[in-house]
N, C-alpha and C. Protein backbone atom coordinates (compact mmCIF):
# COMPACT_ATOMS: atom_id res chain seq x y z
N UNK A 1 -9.31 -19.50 17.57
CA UNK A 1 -8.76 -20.36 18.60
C UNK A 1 -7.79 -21.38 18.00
N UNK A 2 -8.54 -21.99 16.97
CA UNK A 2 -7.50 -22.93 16.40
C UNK A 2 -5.94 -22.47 16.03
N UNK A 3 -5.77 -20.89 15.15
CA UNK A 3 -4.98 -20.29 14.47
C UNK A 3 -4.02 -20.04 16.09
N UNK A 4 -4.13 -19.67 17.06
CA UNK A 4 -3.82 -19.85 18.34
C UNK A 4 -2.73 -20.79 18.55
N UNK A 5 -4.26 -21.72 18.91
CA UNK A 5 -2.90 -23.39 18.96
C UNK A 5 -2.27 -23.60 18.04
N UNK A 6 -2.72 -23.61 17.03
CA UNK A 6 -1.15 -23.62 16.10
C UNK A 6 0.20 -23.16 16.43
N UNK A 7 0.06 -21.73 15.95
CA UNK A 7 0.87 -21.05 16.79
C UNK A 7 1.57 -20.98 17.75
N UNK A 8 1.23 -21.57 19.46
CA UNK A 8 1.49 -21.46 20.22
C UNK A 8 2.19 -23.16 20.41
N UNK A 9 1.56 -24.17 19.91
CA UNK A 9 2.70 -25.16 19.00
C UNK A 9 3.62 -25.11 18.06
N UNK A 10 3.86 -24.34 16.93
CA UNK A 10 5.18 -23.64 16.25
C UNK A 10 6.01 -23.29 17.29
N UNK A 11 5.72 -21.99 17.81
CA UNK A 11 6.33 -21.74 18.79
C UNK A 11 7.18 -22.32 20.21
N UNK A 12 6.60 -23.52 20.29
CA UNK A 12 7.20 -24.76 21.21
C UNK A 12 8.21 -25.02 20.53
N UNK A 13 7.72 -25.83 19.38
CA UNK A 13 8.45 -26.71 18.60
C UNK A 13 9.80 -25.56 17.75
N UNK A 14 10.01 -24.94 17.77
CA UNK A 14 10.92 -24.10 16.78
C UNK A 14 12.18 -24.24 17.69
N UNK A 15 12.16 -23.81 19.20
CA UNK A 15 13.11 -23.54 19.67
C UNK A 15 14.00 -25.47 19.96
N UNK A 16 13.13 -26.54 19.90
CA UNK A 16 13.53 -27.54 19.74
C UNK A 16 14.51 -28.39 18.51
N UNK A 17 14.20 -27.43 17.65
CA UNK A 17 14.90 -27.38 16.04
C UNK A 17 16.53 -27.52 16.27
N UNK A 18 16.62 -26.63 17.28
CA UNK A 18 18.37 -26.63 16.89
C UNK A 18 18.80 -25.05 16.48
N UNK A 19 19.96 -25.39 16.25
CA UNK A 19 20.46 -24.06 15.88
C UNK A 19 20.78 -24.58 14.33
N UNK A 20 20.54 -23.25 13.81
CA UNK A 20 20.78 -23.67 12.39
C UNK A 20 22.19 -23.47 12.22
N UNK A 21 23.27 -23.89 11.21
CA UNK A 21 24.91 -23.35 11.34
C UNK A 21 24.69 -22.15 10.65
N UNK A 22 25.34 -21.62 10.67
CA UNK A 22 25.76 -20.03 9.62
C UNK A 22 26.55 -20.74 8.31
N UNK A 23 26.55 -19.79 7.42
CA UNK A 23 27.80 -20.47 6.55
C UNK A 23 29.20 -20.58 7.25
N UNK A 24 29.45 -19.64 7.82
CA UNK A 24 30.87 -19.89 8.41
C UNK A 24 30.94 -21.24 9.40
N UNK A 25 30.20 -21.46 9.74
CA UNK A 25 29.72 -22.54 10.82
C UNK A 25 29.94 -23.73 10.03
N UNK A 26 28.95 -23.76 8.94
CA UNK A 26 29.14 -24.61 7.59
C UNK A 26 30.48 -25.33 7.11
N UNK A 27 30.96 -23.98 6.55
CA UNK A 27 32.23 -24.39 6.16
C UNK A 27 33.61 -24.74 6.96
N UNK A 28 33.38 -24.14 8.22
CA UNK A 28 34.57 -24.58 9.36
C UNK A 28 34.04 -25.88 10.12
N UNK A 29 33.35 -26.74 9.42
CA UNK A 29 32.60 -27.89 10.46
C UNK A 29 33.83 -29.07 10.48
N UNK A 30 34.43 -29.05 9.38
CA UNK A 30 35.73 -30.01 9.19
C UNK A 30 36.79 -29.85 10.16
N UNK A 31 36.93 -28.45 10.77
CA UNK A 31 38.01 -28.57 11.09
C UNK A 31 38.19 -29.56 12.49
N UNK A 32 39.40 -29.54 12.92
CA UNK A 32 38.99 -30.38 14.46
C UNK A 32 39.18 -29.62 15.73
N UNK A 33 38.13 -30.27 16.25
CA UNK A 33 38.19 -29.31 17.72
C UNK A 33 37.33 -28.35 17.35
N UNK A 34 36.53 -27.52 16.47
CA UNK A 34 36.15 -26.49 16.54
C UNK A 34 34.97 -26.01 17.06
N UNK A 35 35.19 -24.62 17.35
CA UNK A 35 33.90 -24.32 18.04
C UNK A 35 34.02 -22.99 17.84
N UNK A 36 32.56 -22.24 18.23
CA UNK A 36 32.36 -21.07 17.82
C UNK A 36 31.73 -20.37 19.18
N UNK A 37 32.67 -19.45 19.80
CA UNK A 37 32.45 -19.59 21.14
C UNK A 37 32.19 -18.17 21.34
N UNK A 38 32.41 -17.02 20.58
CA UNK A 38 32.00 -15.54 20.58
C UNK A 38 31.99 -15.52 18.90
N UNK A 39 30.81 -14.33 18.81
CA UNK A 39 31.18 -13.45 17.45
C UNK A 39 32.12 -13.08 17.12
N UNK A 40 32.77 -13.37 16.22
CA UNK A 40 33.74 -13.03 15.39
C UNK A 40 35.10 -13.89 16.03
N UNK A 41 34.87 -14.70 16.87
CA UNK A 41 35.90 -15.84 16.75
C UNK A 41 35.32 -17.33 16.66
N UNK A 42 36.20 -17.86 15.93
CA UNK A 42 36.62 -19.59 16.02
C UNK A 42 37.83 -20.13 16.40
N UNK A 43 37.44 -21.17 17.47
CA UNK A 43 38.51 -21.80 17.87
C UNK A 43 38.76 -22.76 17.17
N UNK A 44 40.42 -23.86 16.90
CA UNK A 44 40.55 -24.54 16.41
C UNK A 44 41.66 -25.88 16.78
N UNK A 45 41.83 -26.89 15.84
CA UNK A 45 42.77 -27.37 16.39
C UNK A 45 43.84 -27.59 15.29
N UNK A 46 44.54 -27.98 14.50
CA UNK A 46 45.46 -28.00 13.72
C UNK A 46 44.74 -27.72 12.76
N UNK A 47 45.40 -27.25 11.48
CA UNK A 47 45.29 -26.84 10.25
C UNK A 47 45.70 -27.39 9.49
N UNK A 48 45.59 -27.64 8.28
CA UNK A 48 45.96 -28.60 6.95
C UNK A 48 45.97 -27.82 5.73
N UNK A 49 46.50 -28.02 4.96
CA UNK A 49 46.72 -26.89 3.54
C UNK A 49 45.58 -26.75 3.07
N UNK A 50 44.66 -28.24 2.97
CA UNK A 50 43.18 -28.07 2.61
C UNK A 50 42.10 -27.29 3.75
N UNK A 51 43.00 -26.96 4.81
CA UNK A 51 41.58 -26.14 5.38
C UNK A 51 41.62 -24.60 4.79
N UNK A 52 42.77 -24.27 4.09
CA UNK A 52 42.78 -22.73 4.20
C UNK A 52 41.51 -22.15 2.77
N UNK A 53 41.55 -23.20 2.22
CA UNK A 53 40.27 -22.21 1.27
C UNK A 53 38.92 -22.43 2.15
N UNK A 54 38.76 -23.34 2.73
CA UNK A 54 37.57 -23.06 3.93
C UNK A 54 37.68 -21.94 4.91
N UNK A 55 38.79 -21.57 5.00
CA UNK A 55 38.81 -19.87 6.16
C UNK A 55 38.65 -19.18 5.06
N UNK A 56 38.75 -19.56 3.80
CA UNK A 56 38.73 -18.20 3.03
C UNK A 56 36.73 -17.86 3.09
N UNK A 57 36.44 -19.40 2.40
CA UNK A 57 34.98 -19.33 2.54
C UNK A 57 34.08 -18.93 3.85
N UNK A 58 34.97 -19.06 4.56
CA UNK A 58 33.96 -18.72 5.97
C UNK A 58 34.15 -17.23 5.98
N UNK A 59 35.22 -16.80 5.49
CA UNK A 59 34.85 -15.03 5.82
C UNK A 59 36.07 -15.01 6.87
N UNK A 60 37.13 -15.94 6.88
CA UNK A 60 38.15 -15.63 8.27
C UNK A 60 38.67 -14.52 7.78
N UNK A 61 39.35 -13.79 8.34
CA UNK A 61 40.62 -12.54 7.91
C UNK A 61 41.61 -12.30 8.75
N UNK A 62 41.40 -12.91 9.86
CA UNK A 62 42.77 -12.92 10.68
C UNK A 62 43.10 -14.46 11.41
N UNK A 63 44.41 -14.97 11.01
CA UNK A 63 44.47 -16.46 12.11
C UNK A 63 45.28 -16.31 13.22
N UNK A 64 45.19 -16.14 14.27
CA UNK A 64 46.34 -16.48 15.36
C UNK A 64 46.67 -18.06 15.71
N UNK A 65 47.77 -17.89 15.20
CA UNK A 65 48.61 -19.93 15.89
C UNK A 65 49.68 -19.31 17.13
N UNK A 66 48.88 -19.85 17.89
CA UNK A 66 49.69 -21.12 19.26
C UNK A 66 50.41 -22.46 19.02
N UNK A 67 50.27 -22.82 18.02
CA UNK A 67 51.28 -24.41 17.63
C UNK A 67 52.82 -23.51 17.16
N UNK A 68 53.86 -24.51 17.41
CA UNK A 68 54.80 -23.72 17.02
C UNK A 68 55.38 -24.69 15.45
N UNK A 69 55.89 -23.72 14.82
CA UNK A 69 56.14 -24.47 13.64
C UNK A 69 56.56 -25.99 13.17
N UNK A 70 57.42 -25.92 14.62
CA UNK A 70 57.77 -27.68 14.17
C UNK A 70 56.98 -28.34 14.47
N UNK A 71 55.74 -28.38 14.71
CA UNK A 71 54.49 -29.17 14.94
C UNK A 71 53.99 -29.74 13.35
N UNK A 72 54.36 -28.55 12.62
CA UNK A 72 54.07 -28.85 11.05
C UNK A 72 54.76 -28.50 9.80
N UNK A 73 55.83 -29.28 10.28
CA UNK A 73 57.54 -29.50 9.45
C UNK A 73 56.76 -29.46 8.08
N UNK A 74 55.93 -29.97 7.30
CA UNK A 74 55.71 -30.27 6.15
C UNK A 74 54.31 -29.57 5.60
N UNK A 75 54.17 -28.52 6.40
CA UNK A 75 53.03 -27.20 6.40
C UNK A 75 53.41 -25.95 6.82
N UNK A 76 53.75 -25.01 5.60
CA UNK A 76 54.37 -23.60 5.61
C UNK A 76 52.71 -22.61 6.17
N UNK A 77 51.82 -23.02 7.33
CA UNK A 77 50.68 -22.49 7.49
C UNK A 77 50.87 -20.99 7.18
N UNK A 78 51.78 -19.85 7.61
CA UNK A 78 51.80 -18.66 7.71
C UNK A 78 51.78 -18.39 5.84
N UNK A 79 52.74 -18.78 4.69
CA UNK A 79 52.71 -19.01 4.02
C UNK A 79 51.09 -18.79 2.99
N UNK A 80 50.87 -20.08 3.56
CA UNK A 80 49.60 -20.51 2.57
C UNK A 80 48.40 -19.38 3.18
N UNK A 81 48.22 -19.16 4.22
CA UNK A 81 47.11 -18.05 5.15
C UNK A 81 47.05 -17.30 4.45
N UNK A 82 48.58 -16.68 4.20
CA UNK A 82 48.96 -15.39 3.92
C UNK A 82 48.77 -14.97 2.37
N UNK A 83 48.59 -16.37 1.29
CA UNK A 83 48.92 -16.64 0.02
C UNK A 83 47.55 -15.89 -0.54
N UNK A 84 46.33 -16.77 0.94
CA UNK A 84 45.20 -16.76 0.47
C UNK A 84 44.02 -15.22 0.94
N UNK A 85 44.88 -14.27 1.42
CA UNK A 85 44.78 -13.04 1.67
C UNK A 85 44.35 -12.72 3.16
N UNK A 86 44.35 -13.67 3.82
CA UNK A 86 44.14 -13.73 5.67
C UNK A 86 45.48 -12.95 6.27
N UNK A 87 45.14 -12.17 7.18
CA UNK A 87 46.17 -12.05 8.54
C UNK A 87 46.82 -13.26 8.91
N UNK A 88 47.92 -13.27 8.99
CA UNK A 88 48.59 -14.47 10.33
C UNK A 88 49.26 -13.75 11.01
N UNK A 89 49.10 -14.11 12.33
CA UNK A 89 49.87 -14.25 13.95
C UNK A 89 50.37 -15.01 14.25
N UNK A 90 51.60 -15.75 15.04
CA UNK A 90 51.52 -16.44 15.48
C UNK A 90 52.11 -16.34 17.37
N UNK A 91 52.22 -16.96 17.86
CA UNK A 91 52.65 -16.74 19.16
C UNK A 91 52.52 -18.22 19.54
N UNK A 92 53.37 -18.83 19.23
CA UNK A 92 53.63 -20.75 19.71
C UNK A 92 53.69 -20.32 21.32
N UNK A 93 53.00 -21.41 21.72
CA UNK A 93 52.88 -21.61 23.57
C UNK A 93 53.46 -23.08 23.59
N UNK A 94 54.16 -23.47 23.42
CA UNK A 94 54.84 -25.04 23.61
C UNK A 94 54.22 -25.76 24.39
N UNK A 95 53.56 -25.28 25.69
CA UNK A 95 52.78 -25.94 27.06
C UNK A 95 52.78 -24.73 28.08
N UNK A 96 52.76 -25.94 29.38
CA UNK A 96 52.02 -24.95 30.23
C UNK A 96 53.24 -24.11 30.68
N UNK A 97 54.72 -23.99 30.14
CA UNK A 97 56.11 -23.24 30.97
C UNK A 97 55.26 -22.16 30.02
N UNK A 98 54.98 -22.01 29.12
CA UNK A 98 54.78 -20.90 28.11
C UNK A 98 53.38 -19.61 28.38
N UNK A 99 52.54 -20.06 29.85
CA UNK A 99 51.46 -19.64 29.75
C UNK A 99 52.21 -18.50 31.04
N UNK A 100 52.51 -17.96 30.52
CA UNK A 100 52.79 -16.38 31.49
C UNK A 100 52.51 -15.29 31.25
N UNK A 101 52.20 -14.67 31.96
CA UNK A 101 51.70 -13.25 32.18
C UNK A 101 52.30 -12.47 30.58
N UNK A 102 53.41 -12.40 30.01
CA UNK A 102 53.69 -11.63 29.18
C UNK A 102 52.89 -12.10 28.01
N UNK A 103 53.35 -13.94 28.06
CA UNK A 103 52.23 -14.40 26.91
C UNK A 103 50.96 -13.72 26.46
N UNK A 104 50.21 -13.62 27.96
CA UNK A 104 49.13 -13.76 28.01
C UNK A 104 48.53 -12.05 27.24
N UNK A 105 49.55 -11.45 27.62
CA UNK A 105 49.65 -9.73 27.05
C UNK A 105 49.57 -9.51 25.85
N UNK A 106 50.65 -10.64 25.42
CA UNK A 106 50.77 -10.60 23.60
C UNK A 106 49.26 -11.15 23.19
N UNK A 107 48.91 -11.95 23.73
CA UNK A 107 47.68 -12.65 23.31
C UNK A 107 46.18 -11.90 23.11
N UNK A 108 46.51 -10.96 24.43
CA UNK A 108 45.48 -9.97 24.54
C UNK A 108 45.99 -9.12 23.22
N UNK A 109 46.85 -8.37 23.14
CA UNK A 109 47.18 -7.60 21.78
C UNK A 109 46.70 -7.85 20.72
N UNK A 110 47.01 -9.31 20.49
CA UNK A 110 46.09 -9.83 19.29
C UNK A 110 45.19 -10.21 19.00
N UNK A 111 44.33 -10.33 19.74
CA UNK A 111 42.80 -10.51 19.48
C UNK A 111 42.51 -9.08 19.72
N UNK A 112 43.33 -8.31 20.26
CA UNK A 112 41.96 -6.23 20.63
C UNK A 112 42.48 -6.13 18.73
N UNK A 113 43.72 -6.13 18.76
CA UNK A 113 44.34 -5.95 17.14
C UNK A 113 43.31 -6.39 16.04
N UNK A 114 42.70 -7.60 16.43
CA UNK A 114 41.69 -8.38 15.34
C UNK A 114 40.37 -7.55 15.46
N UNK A 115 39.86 -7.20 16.72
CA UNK A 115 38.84 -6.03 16.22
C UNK A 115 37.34 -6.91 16.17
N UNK A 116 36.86 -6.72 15.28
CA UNK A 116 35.64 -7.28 15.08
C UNK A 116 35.97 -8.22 13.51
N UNK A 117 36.89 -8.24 13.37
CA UNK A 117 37.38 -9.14 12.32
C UNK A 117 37.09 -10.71 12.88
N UNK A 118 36.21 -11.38 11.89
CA UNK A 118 36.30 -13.11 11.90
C UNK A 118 37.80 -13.83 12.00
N UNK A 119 37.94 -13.74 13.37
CA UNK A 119 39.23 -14.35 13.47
C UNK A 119 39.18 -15.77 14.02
N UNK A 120 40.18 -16.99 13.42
CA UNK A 120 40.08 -18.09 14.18
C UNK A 120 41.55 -17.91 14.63
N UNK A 121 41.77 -18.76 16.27
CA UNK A 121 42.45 -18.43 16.80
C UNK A 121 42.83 -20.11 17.25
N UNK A 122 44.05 -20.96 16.87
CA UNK A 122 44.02 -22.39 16.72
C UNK A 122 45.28 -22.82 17.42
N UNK A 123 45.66 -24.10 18.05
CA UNK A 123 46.68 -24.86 18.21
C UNK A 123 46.68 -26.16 17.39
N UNK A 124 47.35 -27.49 18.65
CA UNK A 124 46.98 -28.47 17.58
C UNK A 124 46.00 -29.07 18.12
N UNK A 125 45.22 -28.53 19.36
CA UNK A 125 43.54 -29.63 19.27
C UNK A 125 42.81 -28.51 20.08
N UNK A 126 43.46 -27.31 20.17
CA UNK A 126 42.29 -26.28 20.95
C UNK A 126 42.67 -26.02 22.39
N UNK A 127 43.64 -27.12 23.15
CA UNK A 127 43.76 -26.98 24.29
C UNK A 127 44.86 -25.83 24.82
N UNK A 128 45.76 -25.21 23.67
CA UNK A 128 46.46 -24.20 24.36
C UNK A 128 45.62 -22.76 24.30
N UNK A 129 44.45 -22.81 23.50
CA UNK A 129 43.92 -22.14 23.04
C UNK A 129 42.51 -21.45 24.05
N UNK A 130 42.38 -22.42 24.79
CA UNK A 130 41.45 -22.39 25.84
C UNK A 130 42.13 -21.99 26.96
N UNK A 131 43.73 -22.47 27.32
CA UNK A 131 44.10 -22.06 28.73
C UNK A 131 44.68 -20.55 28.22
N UNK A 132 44.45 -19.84 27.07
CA UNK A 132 45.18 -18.87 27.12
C UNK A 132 44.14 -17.64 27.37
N UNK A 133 42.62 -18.34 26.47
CA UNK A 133 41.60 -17.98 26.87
C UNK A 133 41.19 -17.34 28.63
N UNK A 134 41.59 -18.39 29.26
CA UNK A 134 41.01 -18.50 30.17
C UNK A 134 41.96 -18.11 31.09
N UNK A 135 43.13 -17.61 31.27
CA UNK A 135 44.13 -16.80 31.76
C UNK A 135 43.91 -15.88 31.24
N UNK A 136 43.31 -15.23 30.18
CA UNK A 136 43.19 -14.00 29.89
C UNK A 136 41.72 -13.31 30.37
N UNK A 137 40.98 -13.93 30.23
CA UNK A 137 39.35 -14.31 30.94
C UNK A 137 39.53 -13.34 32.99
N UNK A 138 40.77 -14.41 33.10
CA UNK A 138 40.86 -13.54 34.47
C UNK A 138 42.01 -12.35 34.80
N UNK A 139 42.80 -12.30 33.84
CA UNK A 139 44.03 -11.15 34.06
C UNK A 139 43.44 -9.76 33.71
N UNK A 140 42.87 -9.93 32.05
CA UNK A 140 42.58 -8.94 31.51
C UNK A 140 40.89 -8.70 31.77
N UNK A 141 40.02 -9.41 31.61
CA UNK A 141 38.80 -9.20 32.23
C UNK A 141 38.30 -9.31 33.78
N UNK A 142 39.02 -9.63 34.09
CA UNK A 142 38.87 -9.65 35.68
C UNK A 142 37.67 -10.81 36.13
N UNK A 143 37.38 -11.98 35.27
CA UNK A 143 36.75 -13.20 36.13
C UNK A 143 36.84 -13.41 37.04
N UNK A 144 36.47 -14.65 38.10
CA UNK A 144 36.85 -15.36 38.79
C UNK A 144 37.59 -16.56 38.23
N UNK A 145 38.47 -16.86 39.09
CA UNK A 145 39.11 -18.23 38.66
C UNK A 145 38.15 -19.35 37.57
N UNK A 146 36.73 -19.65 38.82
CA UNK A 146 35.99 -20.32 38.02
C UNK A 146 35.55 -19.95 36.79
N UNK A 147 35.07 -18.99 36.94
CA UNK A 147 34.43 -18.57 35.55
C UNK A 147 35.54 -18.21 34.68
N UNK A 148 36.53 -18.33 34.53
CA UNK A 148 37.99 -17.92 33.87
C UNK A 148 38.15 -19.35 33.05
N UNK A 149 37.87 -20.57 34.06
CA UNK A 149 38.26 -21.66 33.32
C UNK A 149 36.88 -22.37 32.72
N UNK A 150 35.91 -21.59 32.94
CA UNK A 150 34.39 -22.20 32.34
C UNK A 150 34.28 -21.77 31.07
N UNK A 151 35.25 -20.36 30.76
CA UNK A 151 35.41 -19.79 29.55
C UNK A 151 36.89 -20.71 28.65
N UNK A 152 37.53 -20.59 29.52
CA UNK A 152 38.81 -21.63 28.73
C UNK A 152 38.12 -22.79 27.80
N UNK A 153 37.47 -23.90 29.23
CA UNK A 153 36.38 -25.13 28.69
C UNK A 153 35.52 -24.72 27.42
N UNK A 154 35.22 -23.67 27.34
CA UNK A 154 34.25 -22.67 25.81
C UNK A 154 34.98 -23.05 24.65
N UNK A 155 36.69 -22.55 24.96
CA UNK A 155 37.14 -22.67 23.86
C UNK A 155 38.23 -23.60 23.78
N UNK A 156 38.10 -24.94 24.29
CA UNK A 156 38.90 -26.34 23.89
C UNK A 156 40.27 -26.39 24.69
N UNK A 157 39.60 -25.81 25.87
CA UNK A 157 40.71 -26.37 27.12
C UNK A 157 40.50 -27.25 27.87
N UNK A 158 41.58 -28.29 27.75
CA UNK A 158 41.52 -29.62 28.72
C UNK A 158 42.67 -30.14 29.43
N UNK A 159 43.63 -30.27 29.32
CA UNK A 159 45.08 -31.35 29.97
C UNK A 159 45.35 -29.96 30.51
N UNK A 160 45.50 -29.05 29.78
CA UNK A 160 46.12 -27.63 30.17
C UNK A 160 45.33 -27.06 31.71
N UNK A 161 44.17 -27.40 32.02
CA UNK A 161 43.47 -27.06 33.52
C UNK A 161 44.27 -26.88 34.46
N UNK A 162 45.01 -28.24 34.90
CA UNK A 162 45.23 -27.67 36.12
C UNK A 162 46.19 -26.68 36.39
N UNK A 163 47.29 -26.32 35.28
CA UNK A 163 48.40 -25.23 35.16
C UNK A 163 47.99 -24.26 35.37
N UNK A 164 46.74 -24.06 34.32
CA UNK A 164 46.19 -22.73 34.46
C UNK A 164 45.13 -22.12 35.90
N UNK A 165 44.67 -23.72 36.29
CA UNK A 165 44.28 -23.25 38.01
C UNK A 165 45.74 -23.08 38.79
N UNK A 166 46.52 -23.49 39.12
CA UNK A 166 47.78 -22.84 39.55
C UNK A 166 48.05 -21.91 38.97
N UNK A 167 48.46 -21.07 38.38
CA UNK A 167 48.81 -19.93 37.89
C UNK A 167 48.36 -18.65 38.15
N UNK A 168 46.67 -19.19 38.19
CA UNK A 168 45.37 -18.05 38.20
C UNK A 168 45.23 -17.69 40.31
N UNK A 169 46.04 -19.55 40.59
CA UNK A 169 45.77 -19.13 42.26
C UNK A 169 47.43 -18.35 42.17
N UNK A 170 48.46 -18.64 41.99
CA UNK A 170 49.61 -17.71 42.32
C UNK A 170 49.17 -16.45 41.66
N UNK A 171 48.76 -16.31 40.91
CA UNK A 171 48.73 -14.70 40.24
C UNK A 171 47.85 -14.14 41.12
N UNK A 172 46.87 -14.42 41.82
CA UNK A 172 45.81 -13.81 42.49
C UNK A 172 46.11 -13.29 43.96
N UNK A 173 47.31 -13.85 44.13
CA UNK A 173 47.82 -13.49 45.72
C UNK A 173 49.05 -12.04 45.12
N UNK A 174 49.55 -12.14 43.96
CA UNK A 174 50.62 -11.00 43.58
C UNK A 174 49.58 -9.50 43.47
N UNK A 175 50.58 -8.96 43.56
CA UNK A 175 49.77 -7.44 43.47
C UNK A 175 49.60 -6.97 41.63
N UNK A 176 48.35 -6.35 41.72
CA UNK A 176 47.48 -6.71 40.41
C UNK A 176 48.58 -5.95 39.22
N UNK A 177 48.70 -6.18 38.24
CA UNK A 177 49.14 -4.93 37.05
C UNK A 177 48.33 -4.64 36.62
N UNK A 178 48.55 -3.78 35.22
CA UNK A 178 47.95 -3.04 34.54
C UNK A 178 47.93 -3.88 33.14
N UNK A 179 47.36 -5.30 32.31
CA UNK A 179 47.56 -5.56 30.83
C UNK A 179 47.51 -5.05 29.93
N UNK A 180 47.03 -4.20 29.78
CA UNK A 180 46.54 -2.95 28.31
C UNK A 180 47.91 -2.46 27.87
């Protein structure tokens, strides 16, 4: 009986613990904005020369950037990614003129392209990164609006909302395509 209650107290108490980080979890804790919102991706928000041996340590192998270069005049990111044996992508979204349907195609391309590869996928604080999410959430997976932008919110979408609720209501009245 006793060996019981024990037990059946472990068992309470464990799931109260927390989540433990992974190493990749570990080592991407610096970055900003980040979050770990599916297997085999991380979201992010700007990059620094010192984060790239931390993607190396986490196991990244592919990066997609949404920031466009002149965001980081005095950071060759594709460069150094590339130095340190990672994939780079990039596809700069400037704001919300940039979140269109073709974008959103290329975007899909590159994450099916990444595969089951540890890919982080970054701007400069996460927020273009979430509305592209979350336009893709409903074009290419077929969400609902809501749940389109509950997934964006997953991965560090904020100012970018209401564009992407306009967009998701005009796109939803056009007759559907085909993204693949």
């Amino acid at each position: 009986m006793f060996r019981f209650l024990l037990l059946s107290l472990m068992l309470a108490i464990i799931p109260l613990a927390g989540h433990a980080a992974t190493p990749a979890e570990a080592a991407l804790a610096g970055l900003p904005n980040v979050s770990f919102p599916t297997p085999h991706r991380v979201a992010s928000g700007r990059l620094q020369a010192v984060d790239v041996a931390a993607l190396k340590r986490a196991g990244i192998e592919q990066v997609i950037d949404l920031s466009a270069d002149s965001e980081t005049p005095d950071f060759d990111e594709a460069a150094a990614v590339r130095a340190a044996g990672i994939g780079y992508h990039d596809l700069p979204i400037h704001g919300a003129g940039d979140l269109t349907r073709t974008r959103v195609r290329q975007f899909d391309r590159l994450l099916r392209d990444a595969g089951e590869q540890p890919t982080l996928v970054h701007c400069a604080s996460s927020n273009r990164v979430g509305a592209m999410i979350a336009l893709r959430a409903a074009l290419v997976d077929g969400l609902s609006t809501e749940a389109a932008l509950a997934e964006g919110r997953r991965w560090g979408m904020k100012s970018l909302e209401p564009a992407v609720r306009e967009r998701l209501h005009a796109w939803s009245s056009e007759p559907t395509e085909n993204t693949h």
